[in-house]
C-alpha atoms as a PDB file:
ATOM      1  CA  UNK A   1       0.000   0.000   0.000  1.00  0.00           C
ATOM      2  CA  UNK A   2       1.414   3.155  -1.056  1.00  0.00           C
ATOM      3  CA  UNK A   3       1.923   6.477   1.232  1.00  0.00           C
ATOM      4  CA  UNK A   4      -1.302   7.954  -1.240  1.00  0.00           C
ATOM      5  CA  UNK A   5      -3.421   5.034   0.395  1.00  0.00           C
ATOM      6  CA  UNK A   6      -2.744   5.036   3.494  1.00  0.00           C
ATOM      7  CA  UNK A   7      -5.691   6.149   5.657  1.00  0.00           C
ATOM      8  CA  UNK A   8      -6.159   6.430   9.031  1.00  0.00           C
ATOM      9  CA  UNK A   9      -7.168   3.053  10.328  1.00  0.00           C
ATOM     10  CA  UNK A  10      -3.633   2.461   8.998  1.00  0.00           C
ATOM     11  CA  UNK A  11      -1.240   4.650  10.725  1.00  0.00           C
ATOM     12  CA  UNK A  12      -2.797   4.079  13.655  1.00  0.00           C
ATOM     13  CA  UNK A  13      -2.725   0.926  13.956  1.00  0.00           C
ATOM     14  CA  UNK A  14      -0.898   0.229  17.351  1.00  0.00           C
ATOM     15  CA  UNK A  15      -1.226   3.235  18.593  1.00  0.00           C
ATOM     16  CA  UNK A  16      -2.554   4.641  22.141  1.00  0.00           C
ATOM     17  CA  UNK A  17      -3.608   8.164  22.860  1.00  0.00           C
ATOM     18  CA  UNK A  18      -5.373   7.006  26.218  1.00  0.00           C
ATOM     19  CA  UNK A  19      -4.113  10.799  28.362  1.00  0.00           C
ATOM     20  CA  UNK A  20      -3.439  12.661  25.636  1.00  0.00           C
ATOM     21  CA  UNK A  21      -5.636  15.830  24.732  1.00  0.00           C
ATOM     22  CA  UNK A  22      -6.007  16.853  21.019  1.00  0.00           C
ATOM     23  CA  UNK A  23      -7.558  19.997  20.069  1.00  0.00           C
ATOM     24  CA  UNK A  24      -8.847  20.197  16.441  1.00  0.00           C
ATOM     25  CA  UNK A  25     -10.058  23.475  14.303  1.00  0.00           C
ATOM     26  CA  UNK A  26     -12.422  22.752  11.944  1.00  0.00           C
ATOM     27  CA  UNK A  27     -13.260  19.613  13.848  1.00  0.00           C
ATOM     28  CA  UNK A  28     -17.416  19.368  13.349  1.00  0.00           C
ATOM     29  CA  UNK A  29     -17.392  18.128   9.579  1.00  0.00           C
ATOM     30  CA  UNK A  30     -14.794  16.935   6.930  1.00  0.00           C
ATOM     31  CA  UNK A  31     -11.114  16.095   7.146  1.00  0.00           C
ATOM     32  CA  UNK A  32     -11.321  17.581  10.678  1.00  0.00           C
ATOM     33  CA  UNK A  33     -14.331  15.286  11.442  1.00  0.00           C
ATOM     34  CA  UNK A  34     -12.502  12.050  10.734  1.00  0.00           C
ATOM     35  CA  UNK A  35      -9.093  13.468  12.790  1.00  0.00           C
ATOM     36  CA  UNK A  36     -10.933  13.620  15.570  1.00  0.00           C
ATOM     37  CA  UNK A  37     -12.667  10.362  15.270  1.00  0.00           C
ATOM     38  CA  UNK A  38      -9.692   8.554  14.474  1.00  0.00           C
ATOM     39  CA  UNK A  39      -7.595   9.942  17.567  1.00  0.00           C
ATOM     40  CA  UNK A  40     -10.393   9.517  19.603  1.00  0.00           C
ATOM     41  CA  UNK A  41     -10.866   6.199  18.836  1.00  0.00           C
ATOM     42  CA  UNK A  42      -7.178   5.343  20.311  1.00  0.00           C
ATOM     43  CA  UNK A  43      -8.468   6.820  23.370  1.00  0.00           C
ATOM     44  CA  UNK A  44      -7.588  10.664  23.005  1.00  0.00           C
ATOM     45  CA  UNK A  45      -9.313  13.458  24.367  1.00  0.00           C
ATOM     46  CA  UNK A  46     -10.256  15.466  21.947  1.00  0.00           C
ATOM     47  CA  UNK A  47     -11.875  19.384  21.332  1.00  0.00           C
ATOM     48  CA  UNK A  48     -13.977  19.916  18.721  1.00  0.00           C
ATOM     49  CA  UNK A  49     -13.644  23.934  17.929  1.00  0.00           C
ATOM     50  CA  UNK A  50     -15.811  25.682  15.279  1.00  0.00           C
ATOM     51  CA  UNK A  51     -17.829  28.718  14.736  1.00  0.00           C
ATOM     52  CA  UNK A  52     -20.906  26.869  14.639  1.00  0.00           C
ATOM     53  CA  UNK A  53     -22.523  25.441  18.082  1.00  0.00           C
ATOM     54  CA  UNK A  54     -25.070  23.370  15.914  1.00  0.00           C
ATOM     55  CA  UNK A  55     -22.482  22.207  14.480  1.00  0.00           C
ATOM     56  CA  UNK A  56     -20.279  21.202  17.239  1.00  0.00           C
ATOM     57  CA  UNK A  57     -22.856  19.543  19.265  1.00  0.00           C
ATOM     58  CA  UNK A  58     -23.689  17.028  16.352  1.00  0.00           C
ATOM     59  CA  UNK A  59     -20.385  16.532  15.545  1.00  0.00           C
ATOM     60  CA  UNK A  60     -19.661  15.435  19.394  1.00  0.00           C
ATOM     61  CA  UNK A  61     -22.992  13.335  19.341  1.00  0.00           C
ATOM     62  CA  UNK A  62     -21.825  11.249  16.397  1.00  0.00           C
ATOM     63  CA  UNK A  63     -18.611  10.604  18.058  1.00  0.00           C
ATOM     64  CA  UNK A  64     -19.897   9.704  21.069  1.00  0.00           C
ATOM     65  CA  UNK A  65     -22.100   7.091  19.241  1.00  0.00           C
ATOM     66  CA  UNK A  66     -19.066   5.761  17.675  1.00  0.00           C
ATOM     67  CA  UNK A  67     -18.359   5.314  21.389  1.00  0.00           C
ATOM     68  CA  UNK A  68     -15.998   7.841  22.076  1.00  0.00           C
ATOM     69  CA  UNK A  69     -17.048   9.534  25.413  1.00  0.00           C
ATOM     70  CA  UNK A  70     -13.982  11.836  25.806  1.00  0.00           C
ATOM     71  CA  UNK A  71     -15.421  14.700  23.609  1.00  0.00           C
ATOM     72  CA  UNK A  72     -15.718  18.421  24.299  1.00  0.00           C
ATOM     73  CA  UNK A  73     -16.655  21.444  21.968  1.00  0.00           C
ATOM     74  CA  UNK A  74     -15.084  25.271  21.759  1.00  0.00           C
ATOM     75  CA  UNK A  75     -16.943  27.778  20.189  1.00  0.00           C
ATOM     76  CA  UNK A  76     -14.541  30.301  17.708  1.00  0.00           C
ATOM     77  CA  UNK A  77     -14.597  32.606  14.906  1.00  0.00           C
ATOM     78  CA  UNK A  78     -11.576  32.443  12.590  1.00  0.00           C
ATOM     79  CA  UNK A  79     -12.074  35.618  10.756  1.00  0.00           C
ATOM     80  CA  UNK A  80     -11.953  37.709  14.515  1.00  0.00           C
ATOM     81  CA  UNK A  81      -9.386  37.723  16.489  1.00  0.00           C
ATOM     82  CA  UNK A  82     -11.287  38.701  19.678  1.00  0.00           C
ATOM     83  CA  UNK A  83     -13.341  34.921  19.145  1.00  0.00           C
ATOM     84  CA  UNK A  84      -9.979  33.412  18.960  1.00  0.00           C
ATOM     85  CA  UNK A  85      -8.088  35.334  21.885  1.00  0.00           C
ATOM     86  CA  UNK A  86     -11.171  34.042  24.496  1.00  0.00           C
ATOM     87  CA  UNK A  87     -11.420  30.824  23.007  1.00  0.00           C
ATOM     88  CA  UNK A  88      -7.832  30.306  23.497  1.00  0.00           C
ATOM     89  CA  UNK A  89      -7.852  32.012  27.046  1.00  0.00           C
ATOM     90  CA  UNK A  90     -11.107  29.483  27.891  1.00  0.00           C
ATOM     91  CA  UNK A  91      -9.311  26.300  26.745  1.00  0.00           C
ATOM     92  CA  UNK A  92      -5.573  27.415  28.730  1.00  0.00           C
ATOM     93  CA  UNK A  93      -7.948  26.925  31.670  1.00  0.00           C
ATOM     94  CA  UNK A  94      -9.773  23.937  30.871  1.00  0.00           C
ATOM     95  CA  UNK A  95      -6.630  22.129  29.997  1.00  0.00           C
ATOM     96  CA  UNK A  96      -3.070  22.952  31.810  1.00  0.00           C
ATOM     97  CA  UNK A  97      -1.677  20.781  29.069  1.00  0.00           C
ATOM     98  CA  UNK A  98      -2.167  20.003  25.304  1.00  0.00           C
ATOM     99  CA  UNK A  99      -0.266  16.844  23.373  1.00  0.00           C
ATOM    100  CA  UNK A 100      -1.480  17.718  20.165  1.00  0.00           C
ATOM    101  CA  UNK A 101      -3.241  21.070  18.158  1.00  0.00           C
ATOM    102  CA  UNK A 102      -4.250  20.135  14.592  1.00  0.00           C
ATOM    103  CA  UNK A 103      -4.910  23.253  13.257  1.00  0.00           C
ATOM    104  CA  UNK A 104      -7.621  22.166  10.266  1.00  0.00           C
ATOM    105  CA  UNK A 105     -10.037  24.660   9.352  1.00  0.00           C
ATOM    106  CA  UNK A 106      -9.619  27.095   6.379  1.00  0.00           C
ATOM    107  CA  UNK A 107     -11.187  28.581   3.577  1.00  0.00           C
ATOM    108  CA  UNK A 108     -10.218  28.564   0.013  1.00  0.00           C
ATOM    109  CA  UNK A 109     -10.385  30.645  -3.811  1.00  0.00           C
ATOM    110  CA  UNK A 110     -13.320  32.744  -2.323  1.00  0.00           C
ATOM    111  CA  UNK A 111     -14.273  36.041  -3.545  1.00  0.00           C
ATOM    112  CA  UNK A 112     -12.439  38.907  -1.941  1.00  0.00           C
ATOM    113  CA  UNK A 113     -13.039  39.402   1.511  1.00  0.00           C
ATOM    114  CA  UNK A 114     -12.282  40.861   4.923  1.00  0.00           C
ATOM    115  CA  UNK A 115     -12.048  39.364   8.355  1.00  0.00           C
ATOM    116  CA  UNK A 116     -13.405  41.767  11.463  1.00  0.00           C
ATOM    117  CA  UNK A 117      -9.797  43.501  11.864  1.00  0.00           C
ATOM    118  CA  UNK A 118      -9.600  43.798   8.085  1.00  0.00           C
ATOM    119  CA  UNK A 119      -7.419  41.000   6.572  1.00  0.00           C
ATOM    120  CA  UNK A 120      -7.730  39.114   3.469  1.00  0.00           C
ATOM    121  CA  UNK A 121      -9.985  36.617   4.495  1.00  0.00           C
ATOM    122  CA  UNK A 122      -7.751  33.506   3.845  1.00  0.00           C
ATOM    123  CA  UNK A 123      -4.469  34.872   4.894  1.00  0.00           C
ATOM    124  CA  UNK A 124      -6.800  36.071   7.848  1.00  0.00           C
ATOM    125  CA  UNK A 125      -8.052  32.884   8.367  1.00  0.00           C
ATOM    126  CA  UNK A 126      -6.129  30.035   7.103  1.00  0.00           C
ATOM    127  CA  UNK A 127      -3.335  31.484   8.631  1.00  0.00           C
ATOM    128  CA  UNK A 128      -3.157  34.632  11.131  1.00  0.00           C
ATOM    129  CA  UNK A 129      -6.249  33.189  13.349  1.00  0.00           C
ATOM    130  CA  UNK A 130      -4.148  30.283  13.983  1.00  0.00           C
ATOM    131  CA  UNK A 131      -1.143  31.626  14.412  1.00  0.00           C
ATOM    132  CA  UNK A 132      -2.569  33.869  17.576  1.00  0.00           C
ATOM    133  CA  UNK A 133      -4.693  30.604  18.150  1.00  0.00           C
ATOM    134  CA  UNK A 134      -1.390  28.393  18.535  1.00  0.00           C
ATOM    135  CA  UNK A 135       0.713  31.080  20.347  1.00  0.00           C
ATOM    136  CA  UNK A 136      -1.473  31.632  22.606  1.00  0.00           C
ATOM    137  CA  UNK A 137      -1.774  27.975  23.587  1.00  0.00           C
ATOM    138  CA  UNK A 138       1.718  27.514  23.692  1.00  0.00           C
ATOM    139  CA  UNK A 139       1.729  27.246  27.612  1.00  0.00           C
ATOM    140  CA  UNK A 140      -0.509  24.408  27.436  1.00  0.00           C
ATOM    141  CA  UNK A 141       1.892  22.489  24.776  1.00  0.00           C
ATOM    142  CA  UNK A 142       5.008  23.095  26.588  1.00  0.00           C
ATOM    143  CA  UNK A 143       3.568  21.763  29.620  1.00  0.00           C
ATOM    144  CA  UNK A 144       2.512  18.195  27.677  1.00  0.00           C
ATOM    145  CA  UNK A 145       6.473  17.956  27.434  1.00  0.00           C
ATOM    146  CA  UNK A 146       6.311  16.612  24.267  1.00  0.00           C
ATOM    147  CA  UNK A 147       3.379  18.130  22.120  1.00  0.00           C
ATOM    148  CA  UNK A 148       2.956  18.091  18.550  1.00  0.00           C
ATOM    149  CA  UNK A 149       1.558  20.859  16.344  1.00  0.00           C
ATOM    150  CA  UNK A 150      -0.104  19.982  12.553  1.00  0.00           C
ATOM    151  CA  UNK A 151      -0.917  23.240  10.050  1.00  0.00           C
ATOM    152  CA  UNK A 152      -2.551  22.062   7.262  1.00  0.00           C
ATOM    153  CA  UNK A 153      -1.053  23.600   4.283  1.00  0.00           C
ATOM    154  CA  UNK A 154      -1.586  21.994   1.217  1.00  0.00           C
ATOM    155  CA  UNK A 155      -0.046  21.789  -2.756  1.00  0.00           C
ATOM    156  CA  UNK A 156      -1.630  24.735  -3.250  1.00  0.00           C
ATOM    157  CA  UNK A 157       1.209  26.585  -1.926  1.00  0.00           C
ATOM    158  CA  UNK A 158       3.032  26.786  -5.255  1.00  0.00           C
ATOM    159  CA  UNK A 159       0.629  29.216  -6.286  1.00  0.00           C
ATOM    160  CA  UNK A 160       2.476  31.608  -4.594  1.00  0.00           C
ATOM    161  CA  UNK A 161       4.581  32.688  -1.758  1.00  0.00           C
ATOM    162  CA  UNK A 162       3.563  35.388   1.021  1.00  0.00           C
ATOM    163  CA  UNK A 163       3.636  38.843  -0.352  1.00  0.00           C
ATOM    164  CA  UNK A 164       5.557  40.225   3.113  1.00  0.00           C
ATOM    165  CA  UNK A 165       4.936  43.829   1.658  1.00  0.00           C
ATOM    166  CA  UNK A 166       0.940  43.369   0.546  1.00  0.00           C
ATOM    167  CA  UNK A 167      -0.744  40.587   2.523  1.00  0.00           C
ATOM    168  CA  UNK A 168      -3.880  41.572   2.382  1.00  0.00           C
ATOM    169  CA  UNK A 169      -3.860  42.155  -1.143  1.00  0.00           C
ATOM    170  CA  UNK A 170      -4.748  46.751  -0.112  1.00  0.00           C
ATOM    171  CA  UNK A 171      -2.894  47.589  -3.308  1.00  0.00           C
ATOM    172  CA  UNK A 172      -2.245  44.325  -5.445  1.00  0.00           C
ATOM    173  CA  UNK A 173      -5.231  43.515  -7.635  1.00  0.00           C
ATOM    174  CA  UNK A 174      -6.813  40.418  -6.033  1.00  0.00           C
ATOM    175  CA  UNK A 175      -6.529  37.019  -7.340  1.00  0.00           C
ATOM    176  CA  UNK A 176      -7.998  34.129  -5.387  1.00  0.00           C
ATOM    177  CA  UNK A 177      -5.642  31.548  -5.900  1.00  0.00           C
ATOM    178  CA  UNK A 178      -2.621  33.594  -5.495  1.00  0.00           C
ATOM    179  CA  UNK A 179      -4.631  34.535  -1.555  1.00  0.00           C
ATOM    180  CA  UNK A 180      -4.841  31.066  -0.898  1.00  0.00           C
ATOM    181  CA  UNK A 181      -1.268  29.718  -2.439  1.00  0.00           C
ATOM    182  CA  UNK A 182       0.358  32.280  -0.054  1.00  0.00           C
ATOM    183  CA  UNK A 183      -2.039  31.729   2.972  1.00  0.00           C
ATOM    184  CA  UNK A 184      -1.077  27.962   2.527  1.00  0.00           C
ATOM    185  CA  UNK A 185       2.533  29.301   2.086  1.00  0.00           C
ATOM    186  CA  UNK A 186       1.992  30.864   5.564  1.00  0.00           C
ATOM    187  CA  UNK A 187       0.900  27.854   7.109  1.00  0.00           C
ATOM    188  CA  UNK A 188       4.063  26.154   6.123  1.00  0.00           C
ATOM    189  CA  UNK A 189       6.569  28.900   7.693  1.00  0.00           C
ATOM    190  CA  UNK A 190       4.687  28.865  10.578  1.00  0.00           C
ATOM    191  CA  UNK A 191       5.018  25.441  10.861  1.00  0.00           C
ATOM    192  CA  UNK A 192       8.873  26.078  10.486  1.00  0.00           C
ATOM    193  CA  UNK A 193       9.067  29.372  12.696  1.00  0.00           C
ATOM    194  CA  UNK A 194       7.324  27.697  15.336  1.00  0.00           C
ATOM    195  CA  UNK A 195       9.479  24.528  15.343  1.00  0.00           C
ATOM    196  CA  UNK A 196      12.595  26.853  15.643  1.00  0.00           C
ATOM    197  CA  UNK A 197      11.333  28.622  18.272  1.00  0.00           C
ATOM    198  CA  UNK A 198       9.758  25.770  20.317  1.00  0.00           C
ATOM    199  CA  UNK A 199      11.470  22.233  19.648  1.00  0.00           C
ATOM    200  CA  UNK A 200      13.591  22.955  22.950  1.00  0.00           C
ATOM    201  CA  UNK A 201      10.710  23.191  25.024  1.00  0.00           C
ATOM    202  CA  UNK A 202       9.453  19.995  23.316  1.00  0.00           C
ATOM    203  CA  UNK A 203       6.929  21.004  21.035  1.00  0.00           C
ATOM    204  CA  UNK A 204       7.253  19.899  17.246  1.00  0.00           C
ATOM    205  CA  UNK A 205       5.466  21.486  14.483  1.00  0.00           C
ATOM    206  CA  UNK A 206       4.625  19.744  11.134  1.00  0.00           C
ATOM    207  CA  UNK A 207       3.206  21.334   7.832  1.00  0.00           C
ATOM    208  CA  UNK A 208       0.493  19.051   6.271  1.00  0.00           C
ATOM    209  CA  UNK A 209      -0.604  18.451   2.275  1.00  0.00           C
ATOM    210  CA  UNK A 210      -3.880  16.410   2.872  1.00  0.00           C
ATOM    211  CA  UNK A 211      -4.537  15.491  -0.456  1.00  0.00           C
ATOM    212  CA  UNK A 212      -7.500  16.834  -2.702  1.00  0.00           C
ATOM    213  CA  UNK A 213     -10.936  15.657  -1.147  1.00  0.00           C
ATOM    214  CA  UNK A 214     -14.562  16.645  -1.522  1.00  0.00           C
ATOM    215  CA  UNK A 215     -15.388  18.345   1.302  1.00  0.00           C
ATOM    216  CA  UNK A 216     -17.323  21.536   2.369  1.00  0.00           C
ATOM    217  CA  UNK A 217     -13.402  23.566   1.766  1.00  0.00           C
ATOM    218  CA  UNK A 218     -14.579  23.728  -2.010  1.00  0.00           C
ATOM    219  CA  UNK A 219     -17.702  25.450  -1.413  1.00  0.00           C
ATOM    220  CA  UNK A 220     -16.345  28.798  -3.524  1.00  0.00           C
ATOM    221  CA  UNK A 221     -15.524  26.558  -6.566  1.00  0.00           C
ATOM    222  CA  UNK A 222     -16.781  27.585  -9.459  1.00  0.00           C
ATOM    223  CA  UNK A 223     -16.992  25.619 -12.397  1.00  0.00           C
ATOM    224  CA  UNK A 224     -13.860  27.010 -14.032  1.00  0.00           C
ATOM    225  CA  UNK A 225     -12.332  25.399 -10.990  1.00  0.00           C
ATOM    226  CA  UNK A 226     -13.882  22.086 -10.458  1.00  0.00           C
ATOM    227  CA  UNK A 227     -12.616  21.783 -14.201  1.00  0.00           C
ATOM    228  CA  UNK A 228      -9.209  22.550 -13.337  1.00  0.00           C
ATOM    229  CA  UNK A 229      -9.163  20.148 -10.540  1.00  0.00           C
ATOM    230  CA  UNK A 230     -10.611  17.277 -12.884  1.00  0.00           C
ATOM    231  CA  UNK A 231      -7.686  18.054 -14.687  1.00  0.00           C
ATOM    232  CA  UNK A 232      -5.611  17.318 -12.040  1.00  0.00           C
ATOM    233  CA  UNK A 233      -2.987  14.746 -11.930  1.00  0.00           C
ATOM    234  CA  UNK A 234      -3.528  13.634  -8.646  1.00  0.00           C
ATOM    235  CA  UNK A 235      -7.020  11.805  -7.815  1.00  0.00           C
ATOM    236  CA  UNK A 236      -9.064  12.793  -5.303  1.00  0.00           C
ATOM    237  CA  UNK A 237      -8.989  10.727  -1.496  1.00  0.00           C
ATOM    238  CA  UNK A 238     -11.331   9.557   1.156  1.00  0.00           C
ATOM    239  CA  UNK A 239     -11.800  11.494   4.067  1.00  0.00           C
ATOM    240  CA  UNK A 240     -10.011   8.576   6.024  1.00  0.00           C
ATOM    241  CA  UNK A 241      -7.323   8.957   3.228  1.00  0.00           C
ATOM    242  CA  UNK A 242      -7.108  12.874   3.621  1.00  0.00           C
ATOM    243  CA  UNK A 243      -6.886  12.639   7.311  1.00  0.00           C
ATOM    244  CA  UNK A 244      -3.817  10.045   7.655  1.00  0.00           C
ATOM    245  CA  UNK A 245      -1.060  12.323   7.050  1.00  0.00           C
ATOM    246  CA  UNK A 246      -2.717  14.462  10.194  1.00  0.00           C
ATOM    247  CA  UNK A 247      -2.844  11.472  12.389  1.00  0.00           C
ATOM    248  CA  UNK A 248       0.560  10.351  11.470  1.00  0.00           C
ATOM    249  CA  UNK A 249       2.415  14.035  11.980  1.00  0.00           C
ATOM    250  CA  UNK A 250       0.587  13.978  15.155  1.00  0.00           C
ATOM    251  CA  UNK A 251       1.509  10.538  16.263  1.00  0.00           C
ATOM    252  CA  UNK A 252       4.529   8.747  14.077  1.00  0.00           C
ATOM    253  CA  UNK A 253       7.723   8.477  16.270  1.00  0.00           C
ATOM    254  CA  UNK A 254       9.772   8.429  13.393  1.00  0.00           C
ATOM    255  CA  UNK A 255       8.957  12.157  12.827  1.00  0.00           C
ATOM    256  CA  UNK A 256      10.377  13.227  16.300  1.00  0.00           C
ATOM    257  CA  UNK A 257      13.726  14.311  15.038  1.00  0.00           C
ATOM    258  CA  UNK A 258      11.701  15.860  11.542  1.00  0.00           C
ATOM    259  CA  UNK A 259      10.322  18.703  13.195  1.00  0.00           C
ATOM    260  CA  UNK A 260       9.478  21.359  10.638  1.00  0.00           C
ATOM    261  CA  UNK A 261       9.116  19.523   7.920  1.00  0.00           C
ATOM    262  CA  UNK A 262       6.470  19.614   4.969  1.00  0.00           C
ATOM    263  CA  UNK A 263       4.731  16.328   4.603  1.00  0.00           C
ATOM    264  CA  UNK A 264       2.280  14.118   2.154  1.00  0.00           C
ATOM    265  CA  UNK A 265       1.260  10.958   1.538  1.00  0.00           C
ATOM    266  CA  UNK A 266       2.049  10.160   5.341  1.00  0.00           C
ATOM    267  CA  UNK A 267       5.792  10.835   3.964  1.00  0.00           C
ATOM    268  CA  UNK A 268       8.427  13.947   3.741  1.00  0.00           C
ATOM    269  CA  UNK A 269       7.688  15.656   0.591  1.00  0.00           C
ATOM    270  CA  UNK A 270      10.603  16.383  -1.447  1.00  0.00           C
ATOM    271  CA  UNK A 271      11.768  19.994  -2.448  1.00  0.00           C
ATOM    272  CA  UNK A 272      10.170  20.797  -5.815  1.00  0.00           C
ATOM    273  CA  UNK A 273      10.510  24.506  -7.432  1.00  0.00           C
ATOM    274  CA  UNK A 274       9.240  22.910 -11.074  1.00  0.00           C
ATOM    275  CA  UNK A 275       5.979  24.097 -12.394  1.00  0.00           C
ATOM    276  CA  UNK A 276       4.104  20.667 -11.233  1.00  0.00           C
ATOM    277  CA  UNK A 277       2.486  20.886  -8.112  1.00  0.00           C
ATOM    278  CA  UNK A 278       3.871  18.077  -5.866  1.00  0.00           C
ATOM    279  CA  UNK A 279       6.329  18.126  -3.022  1.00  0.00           C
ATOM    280  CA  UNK A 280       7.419  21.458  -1.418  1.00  0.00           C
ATOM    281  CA  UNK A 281       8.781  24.733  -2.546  1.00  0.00           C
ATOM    282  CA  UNK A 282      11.723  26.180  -1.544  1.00  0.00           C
ATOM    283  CA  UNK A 283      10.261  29.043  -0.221  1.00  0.00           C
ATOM    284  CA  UNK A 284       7.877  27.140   1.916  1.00  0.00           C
ATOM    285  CA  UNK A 285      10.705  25.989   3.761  1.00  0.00           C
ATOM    286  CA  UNK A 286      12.860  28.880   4.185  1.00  0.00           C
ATOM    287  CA  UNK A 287      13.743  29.610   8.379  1.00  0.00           C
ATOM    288  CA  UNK A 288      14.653  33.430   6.826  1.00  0.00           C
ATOM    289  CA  UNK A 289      11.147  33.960   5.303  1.00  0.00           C
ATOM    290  CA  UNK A 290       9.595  31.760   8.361  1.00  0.00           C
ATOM    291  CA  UNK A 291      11.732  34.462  10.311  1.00  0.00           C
ATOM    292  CA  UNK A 292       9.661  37.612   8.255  1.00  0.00           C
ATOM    293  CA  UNK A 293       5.949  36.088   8.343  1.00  0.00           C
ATOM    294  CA  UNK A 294       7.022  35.558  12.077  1.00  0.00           C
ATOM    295  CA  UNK A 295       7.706  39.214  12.349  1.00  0.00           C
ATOM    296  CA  UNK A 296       4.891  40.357  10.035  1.00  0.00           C
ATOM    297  CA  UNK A 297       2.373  38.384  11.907  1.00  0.00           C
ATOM    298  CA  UNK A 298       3.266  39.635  15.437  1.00  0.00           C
ATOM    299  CA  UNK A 299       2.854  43.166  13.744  1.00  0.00           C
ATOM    300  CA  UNK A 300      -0.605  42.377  12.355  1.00  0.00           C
ATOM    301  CA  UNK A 301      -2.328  40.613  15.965  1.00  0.00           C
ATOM    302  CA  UNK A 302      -0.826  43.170  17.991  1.00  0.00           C
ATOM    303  CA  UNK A 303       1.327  40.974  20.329  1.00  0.00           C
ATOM    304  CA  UNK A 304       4.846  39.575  20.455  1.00  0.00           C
ATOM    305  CA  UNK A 305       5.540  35.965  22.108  1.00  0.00           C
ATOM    306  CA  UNK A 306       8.402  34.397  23.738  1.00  0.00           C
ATOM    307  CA  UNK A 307       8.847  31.391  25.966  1.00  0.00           C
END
């Protein structure tokens, strides 16, 4: 079975979580549905957050009729920073320590928008929210001892890097795939600032390609792009599929000394600045431009961190 099959009844096989608390954006439908399922069903506690209480609580019902009784919900907002500074302040309380964030939810190619404080909404969202998000709950993961952070990024990346000068697209004409290539950009160098800043303390961060799956993340598509993606050399997963390279940057041991790294198919992606989109650019990987967004993105939330 190849890394592309893999799913997550798969990777973790073997495995207990029995102690360990996951937290999970995006965790009450799609590829963030199934994470939590399949951690919880190796005994992990896990936190459903989303922006949607419905939502949440049906989420957590289904898992806890898949037998799963350690499940808890956290309502936040993405696109405002104020939802995500109390829902981070709420869950610091609830749990001293944190083994593993997975860092799921996102939007993608949607029309131009604005967040609350007035970011473009999927640099906003995809990536600024969770960098406060994560930051913020930093305590918590240093305290596990040895926690594990997952960013989903995702091929899209190599539609461009972060534009450290325009972010938010105030003076560069708007393009939504460029928005998203450089919001799943960011989530890669934050995935590498973090690791350089926290892998002493313990915590190891991993950048994530899931793989291209039907989910509610397409809802913007239009059907320019649904042709584009037919036209895709890589076929679409499961959800189970989608989620294993998640699970397995949460959980493998062999990633412990691989902190930082870009990953796919439940596997290391290689470096790839060719116009195909597999593998990992070079400036997805770069500690100087990890360095900048690091800088940039303490400018834009207002606060600086340091542990």
């Amino acid at each position: 079975m190849s890394g592309f099959e893999l799913s997550t009844y798969e990777v973790l096989a073997g495995v207990n979580l029995e102690g360990k608390q996951a937290i999970i954006t995006g965790g009450a439908a799609g590829l963030g549905f199934e994470t939590a399922r399949a951690l919880g069903s190796k005994g992990a506690h896990v936190v459903l957050v989303g922006r949607n209480a419905d939502k949440l609580e049906m989420a957590k019902i289904q898992l806890m009729r898949l037998g799963q009784t350690k499940v808890d919900t956290e309502l936040m907002d993405l696109e405002d920073l104020e939802s995500v500074k109390g829902a981070a302040e709420r869950l610091l309380k609830r749990y001293p320590t944190v083994d593993i964030l997975i860092n799921n939810a996102g939007i993608m190619a949607c029309p131009l928008a604005r967040t609350k404080q007035g970011f473009e909404s999927q640099f906003g969202t995809n990536h600024l929210a969770h960098f406060l998000f994560t930051c913020l709950l930093a305590p918590s993961l240093i305290a596990a001892g040895s926690a594990r952070v997952v960013n989903l990024s995702s091929s899209g990346h190599h539609e461009g890097s972060v534009n450290f000068e325009d972010p938010n697209f105030e003076t560069t004409p708007y393009e939504k795939w460029a928005a998203y290539g450089a919001s799943k950009t960011a989530n890669a160098l934050f995935s590498v600032g973090l690791n350089a800043r926290l892998e002493s303390k313990g915590v190891r961060s991993y950048a994530v390609h899931p793989g291209m799956i039907a989910t509610g993340l397409g809802r913007h598509l239009v059907p320019e792009d649904l042709a584009r993606f037919a036209a895709a050399p890589e076929p679409f997963k499961t959800e189970p599929q989608g989620a294993a390279t998640s699970v397995w940057a949460a959980t493998a041991p062999e990633l412990a000394d691989k902190g930082g790294s870009f990953l796919a198919n439940c596997q290391v992606a290689p470096i790839n600045d060719g116009p195909k989109h597999y593998g990992v650019k070079t400036y997805a990987t770069s500690l100087d431009n990890a360095d900048k967004l690091w800088t940039l993105s303490e400018q834009l939330v207002g606060a600086t961190f340091s542990w």
